[in-house]
C-alpha atoms as a PDB file:
ATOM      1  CA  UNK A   1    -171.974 102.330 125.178  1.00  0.00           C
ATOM      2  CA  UNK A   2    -168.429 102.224 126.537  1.00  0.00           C
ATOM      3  CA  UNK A   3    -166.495  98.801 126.270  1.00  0.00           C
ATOM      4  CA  UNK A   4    -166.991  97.652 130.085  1.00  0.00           C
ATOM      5  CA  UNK A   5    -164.572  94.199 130.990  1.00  0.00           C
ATOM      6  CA  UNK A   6    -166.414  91.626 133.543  1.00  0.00           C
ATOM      7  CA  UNK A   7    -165.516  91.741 136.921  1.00  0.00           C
ATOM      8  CA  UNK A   8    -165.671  87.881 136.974  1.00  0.00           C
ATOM      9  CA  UNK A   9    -163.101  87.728 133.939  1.00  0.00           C
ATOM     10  CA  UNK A  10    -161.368  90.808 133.032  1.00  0.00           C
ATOM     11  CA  UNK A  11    -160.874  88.626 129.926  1.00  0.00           C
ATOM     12  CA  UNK A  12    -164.551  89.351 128.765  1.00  0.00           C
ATOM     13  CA  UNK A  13    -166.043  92.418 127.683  1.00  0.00           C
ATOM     14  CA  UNK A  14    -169.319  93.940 127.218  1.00  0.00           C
ATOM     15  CA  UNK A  15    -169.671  96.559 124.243  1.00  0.00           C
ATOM     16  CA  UNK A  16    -172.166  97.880 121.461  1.00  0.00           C
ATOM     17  CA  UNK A  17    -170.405  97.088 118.428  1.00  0.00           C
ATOM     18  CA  UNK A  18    -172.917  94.819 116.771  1.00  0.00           C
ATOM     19  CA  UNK A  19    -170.547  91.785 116.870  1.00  0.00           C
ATOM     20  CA  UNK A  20    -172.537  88.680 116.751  1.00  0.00           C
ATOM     21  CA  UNK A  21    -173.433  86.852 119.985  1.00  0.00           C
ATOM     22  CA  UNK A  22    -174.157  83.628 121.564  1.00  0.00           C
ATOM     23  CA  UNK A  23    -178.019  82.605 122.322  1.00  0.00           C
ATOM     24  CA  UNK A  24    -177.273  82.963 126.378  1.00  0.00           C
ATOM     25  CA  UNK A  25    -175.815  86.212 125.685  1.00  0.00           C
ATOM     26  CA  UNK A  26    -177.766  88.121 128.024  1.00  0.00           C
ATOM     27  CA  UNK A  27    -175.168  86.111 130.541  1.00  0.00           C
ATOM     28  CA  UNK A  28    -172.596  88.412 130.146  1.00  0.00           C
ATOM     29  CA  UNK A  29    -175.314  91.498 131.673  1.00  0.00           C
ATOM     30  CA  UNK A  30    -176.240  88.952 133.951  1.00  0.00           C
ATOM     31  CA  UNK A  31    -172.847  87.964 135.558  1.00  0.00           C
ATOM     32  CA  UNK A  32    -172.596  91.803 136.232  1.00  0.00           C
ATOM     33  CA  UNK A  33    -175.420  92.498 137.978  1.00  0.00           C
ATOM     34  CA  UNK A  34    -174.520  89.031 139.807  1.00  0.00           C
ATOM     35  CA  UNK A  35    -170.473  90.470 140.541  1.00  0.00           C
ATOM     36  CA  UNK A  36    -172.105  93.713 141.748  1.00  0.00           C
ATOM     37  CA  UNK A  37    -171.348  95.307 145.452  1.00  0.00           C
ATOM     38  CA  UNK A  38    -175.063  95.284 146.781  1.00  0.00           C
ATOM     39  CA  UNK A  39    -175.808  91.569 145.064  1.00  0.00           C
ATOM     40  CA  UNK A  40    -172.460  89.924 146.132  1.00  0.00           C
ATOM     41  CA  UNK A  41    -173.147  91.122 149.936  1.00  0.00           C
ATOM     42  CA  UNK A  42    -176.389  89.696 149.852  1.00  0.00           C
ATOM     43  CA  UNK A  43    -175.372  86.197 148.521  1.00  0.00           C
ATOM     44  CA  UNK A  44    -171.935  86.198 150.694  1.00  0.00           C
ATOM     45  CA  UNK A  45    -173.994  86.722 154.008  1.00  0.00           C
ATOM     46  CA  UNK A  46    -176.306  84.079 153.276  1.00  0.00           C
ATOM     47  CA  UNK A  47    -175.290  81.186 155.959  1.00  0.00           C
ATOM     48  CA  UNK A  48    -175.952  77.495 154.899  1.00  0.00           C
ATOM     49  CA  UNK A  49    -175.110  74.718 156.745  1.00  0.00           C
ATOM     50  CA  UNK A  50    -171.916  72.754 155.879  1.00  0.00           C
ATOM     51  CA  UNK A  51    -172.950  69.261 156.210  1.00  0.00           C
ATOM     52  CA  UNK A  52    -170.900  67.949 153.329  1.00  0.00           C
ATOM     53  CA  UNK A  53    -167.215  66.554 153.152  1.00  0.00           C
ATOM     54  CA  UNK A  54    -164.758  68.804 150.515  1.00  0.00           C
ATOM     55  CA  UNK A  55    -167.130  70.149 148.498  1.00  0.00           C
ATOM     56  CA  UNK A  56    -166.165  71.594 145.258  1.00  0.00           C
ATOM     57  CA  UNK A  57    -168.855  73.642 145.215  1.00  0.00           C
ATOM     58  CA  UNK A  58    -170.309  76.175 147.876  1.00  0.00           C
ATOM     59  CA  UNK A  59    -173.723  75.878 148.449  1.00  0.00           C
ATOM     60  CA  UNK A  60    -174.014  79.641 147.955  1.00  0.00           C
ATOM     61  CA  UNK A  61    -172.759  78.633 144.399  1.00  0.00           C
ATOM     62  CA  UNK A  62    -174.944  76.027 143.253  1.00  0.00           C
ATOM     63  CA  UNK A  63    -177.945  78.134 144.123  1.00  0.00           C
ATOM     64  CA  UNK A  64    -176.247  80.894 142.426  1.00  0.00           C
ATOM     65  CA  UNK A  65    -175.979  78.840 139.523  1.00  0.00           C
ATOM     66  CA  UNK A  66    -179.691  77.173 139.741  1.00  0.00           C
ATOM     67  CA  UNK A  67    -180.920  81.129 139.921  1.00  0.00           C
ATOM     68  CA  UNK A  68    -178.904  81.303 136.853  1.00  0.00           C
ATOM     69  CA  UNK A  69    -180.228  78.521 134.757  1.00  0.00           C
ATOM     70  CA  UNK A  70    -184.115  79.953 135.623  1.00  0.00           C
ATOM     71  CA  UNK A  71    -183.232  83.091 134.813  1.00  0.00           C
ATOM     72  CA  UNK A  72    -181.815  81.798 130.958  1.00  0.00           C
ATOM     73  CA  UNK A  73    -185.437  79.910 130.793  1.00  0.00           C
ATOM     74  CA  UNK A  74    -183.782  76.582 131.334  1.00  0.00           C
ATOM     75  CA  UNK A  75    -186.027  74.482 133.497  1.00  0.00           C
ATOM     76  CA  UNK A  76    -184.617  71.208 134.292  1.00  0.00           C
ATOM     77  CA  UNK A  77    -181.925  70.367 136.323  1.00  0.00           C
ATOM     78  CA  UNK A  78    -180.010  68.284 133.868  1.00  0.00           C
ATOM     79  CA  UNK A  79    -179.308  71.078 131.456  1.00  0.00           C
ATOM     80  CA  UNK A  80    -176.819  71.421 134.114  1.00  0.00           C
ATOM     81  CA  UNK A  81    -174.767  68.704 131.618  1.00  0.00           C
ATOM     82  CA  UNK A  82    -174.795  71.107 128.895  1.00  0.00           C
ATOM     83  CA  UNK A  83    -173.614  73.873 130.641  1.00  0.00           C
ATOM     84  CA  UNK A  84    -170.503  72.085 132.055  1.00  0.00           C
ATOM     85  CA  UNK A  85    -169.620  71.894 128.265  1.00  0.00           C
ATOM     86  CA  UNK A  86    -170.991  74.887 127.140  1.00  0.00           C
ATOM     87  CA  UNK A  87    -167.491  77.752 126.516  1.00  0.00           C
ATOM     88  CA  UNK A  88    -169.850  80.554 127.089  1.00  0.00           C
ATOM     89  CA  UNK A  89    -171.063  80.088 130.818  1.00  0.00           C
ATOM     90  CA  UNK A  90    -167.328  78.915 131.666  1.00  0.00           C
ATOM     91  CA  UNK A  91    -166.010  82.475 130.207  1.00  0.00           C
ATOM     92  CA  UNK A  92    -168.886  84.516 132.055  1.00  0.00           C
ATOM     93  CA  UNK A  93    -168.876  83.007 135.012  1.00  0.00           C
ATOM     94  CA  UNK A  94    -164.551  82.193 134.977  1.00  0.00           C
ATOM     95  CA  UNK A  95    -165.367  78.794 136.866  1.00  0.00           C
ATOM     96  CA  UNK A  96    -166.701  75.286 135.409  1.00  0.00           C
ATOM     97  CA  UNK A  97    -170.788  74.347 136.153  1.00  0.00           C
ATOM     98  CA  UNK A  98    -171.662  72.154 138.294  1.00  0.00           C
ATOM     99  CA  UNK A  99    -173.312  68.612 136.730  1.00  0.00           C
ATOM    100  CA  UNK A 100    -176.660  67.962 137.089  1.00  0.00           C
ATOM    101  CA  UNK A 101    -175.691  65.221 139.789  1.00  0.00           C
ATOM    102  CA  UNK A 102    -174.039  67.771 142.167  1.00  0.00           C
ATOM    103  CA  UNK A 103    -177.152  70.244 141.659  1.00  0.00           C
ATOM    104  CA  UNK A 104    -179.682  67.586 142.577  1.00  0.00           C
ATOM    105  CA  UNK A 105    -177.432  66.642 145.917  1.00  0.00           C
ATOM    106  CA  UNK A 106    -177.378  69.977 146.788  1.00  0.00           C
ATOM    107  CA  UNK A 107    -181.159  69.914 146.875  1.00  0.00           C
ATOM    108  CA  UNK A 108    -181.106  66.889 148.557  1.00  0.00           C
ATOM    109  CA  UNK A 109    -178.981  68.022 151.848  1.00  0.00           C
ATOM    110  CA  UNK A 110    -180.931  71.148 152.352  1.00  0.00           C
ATOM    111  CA  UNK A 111    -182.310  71.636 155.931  1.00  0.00           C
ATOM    112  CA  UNK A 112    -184.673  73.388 157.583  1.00  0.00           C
ATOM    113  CA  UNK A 113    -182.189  75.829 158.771  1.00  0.00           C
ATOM    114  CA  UNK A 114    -181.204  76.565 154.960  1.00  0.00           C
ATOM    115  CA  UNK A 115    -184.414  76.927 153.885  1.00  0.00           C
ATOM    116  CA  UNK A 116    -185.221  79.787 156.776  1.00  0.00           C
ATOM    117  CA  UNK A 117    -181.959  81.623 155.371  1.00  0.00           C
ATOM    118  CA  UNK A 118    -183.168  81.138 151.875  1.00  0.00           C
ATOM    119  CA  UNK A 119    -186.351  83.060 153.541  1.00  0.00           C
ATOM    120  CA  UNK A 120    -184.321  85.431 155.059  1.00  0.00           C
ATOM    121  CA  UNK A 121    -182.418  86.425 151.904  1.00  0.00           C
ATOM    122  CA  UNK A 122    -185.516  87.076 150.246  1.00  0.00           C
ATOM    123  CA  UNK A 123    -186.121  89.325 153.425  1.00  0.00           C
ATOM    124  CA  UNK A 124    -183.201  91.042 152.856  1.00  0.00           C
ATOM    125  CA  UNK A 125    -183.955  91.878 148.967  1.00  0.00           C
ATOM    126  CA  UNK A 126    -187.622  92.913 149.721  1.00  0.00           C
ATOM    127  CA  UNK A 127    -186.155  95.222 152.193  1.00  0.00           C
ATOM    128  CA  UNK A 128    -183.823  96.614 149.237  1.00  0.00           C
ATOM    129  CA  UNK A 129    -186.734  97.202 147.139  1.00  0.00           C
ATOM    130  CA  UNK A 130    -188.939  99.204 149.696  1.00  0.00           C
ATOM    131  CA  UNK A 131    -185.804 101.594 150.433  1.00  0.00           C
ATOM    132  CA  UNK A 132    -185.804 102.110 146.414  1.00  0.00           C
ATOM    133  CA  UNK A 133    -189.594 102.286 146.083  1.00  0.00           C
ATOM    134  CA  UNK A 134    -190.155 104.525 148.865  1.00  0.00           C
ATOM    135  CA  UNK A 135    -193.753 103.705 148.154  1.00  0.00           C
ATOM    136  CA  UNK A 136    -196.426 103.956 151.514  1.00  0.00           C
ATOM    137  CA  UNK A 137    -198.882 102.049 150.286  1.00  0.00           C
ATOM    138  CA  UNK A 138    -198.470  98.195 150.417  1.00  0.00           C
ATOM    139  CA  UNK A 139    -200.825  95.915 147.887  1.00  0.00           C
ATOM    140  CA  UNK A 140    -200.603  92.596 149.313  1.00  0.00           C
ATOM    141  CA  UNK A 141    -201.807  89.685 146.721  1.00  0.00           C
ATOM    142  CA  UNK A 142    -202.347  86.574 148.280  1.00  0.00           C
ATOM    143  CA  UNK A 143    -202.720  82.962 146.099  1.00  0.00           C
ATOM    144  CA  UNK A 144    -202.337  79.311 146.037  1.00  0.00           C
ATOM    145  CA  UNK A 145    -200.610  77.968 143.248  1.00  0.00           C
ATOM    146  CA  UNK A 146    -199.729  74.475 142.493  1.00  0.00           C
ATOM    147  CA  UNK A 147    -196.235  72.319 141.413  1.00  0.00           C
ATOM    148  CA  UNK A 148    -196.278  69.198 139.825  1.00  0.00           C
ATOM    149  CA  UNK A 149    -193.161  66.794 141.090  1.00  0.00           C
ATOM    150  CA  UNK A 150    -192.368  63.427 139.800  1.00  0.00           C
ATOM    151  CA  UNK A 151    -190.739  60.726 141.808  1.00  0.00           C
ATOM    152  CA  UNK A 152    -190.847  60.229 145.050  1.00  0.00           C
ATOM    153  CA  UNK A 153    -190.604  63.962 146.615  1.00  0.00           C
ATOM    154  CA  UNK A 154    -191.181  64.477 150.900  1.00  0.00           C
ATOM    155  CA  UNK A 155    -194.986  65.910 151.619  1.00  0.00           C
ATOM    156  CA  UNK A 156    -196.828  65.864 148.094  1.00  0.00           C
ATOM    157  CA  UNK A 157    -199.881  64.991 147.701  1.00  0.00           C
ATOM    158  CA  UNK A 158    -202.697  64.254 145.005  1.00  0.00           C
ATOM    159  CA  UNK A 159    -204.867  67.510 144.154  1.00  0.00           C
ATOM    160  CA  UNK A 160    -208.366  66.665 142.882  1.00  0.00           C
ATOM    161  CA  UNK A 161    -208.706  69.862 141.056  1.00  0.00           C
ATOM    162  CA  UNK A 162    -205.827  70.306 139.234  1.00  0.00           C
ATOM    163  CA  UNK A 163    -205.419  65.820 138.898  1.00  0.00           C
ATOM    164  CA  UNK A 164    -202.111  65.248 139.548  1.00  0.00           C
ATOM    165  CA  UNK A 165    -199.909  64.987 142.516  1.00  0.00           C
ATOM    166  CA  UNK A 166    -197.752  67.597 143.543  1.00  0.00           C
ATOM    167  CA  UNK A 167    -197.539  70.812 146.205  1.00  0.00           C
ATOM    168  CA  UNK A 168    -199.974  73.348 146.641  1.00  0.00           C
ATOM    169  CA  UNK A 169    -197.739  76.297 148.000  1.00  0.00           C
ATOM    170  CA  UNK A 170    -199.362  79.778 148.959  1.00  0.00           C
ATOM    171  CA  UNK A 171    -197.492  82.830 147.698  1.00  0.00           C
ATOM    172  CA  UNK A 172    -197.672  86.469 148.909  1.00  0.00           C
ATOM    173  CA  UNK A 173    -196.585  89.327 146.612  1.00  0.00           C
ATOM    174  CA  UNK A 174    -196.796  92.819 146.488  1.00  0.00           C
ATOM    175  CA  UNK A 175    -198.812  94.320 143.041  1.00  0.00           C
ATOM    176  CA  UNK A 176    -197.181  97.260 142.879  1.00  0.00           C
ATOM    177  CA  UNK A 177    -193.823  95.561 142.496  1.00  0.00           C
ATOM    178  CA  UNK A 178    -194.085  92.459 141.995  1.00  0.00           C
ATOM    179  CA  UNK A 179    -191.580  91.253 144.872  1.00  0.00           C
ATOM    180  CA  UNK A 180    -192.219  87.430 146.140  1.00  0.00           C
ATOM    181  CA  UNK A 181    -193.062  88.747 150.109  1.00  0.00           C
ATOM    182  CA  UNK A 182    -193.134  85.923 151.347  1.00  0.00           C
ATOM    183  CA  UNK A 183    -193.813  81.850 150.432  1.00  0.00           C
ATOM    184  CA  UNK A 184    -195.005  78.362 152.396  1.00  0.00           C
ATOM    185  CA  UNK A 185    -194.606  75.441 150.549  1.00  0.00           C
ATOM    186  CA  UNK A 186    -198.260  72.758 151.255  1.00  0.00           C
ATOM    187  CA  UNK A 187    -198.749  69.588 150.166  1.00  0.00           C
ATOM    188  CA  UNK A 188    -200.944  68.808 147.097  1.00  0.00           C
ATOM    189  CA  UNK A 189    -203.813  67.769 148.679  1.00  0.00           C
ATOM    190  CA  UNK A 190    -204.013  71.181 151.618  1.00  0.00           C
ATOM    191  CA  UNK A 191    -207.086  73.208 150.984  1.00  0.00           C
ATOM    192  CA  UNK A 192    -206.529  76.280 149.332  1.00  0.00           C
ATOM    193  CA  UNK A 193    -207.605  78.467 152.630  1.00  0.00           C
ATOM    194  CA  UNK A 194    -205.558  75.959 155.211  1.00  0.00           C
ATOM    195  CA  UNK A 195    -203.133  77.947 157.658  1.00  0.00           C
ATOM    196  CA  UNK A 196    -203.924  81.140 155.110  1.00  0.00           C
ATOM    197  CA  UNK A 197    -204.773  83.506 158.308  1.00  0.00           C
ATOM    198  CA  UNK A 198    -201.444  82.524 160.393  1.00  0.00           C
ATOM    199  CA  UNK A 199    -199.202  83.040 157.015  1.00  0.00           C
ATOM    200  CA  UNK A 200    -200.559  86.449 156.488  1.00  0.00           C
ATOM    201  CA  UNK A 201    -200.238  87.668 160.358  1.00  0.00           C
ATOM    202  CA  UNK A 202    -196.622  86.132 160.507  1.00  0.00           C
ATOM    203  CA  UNK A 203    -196.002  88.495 157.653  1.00  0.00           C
ATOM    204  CA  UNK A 204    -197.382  91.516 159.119  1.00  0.00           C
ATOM    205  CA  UNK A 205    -196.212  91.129 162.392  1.00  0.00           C
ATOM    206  CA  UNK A 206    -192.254  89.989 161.431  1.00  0.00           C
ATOM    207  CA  UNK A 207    -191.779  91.689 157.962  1.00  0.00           C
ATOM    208  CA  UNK A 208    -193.642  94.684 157.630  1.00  0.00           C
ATOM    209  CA  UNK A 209    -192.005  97.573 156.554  1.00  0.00           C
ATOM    210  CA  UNK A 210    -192.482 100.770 158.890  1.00  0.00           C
ATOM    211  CA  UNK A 211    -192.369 103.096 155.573  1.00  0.00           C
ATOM    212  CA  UNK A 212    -195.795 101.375 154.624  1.00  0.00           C
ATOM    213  CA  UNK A 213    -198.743 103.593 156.331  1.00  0.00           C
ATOM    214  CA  UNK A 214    -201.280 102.025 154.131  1.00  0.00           C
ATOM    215  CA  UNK A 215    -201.827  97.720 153.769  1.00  0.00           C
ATOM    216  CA  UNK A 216    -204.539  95.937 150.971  1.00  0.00           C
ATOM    217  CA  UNK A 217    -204.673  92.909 150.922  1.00  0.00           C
ATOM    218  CA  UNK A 218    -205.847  90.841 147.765  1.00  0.00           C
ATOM    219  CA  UNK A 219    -206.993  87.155 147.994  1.00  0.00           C
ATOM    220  CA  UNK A 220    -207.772  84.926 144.671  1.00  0.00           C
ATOM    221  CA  UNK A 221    -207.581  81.615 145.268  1.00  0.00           C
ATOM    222  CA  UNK A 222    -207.215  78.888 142.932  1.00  0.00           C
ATOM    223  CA  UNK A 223    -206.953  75.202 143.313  1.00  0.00           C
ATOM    224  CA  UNK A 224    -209.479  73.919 145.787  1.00  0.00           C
END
């Protein structure tokens, strides 16, 4: 494979030489798909609302970098810490991590309006898929799943199935890709069927790609 240098630091470079690498190697891979043309329009058009004073960090950013900590298999918010420390992500990614703090503030000052442009850039990344698919048939799969939250979160409630208190979201993906279509987050205690039919005919009537000629749909539910 030919040597190819980051386009986030032109001081890092990818190559097949079978020198040794870090554990979050896979970042370097990463931070290029990230730095490409069609993934950097997405993520610059996404419009959040600026309701903080001087920011160092761009909203756009942090949830860059939260999609980047899920994607490494690091689940909690606070290895944001290690990052900050960590010489690896700051070469990848040419810019310090944001602290665990600043990650859950940013979570915190989310609105409604940023969450429907969070929607919308999922939207926008379905749509990418379909023109690469080119498939015309549609699988729909349609399931409840549940989250477990500590602390005191907005709208959870106690599930009696699963025995714990949390959100009960339902989630609509396609089978034969695998793309999230489309999500509503439910409190814990909402029956698994609750508000299933509007979700599903918001989808088809707002989203629905014309190249699709043929729709399944696929319900499992779980929870209660």
């Amino acid at each position: 494979m030919t040597q190819k240098v980051l386009p986030s630091n032109p001081l890092v470079a990818v190559s097949d030489n079978g020198a040794p690498i870090t554990s979050d190697g896979g970042n370097v891979l990463l931070s290029m798909f990230l730095n490409s043309p069609v993934v950097s329009r997405l993520f610059n058009n996404v419009e959040f609302n600026v309701n903080r004073k001087s920011p160092r960090y761009a909203k756009v950013e942090l949830l860059l970098q939260m999609l980047i900590q899920v994607i490494e298999g690091y689940r909690n918010d606070d290895v944001a810490d290690y990052l900050t420390q960590d010489i690896e992500h700051r070469l990848v990614y040419a810019q310090n991590m944001a602290s665990q703090p600043t990650i859950s503030r940013f979570l915190s000052h989310l609105t409604n309006e940023d969450i429907d442009e969070l929607q919308e850039l999922n939207r926008r990344i379905v749509s990418l898929i379909d023109e690469r698919s080119a498939n015309t048939e549609l699988v729909l799969d349609l399931d409840s799943t549940y989250f477990e939250t500590f602390g005191h979160q907005e709208k959870i409630g106690f599930n009696y199935h699963y025995l714990n208190v949390g959100y009960h979201p339902l989630i609509m993906t396609d089978a034969l890709t695998g793309t999230v279509r489309q999500v509503s987050l439910r409190s814990g205690n909402t029956y698994t069927g609750n508000g299933a039919t509007e979700f599903v005919q918001g989808y088809l009537s707002t989203s629905l790609s014309a190249q699709h000629q043929t729709v399944l749909m696929l319900v499992s539910w779980s929870g209660f």
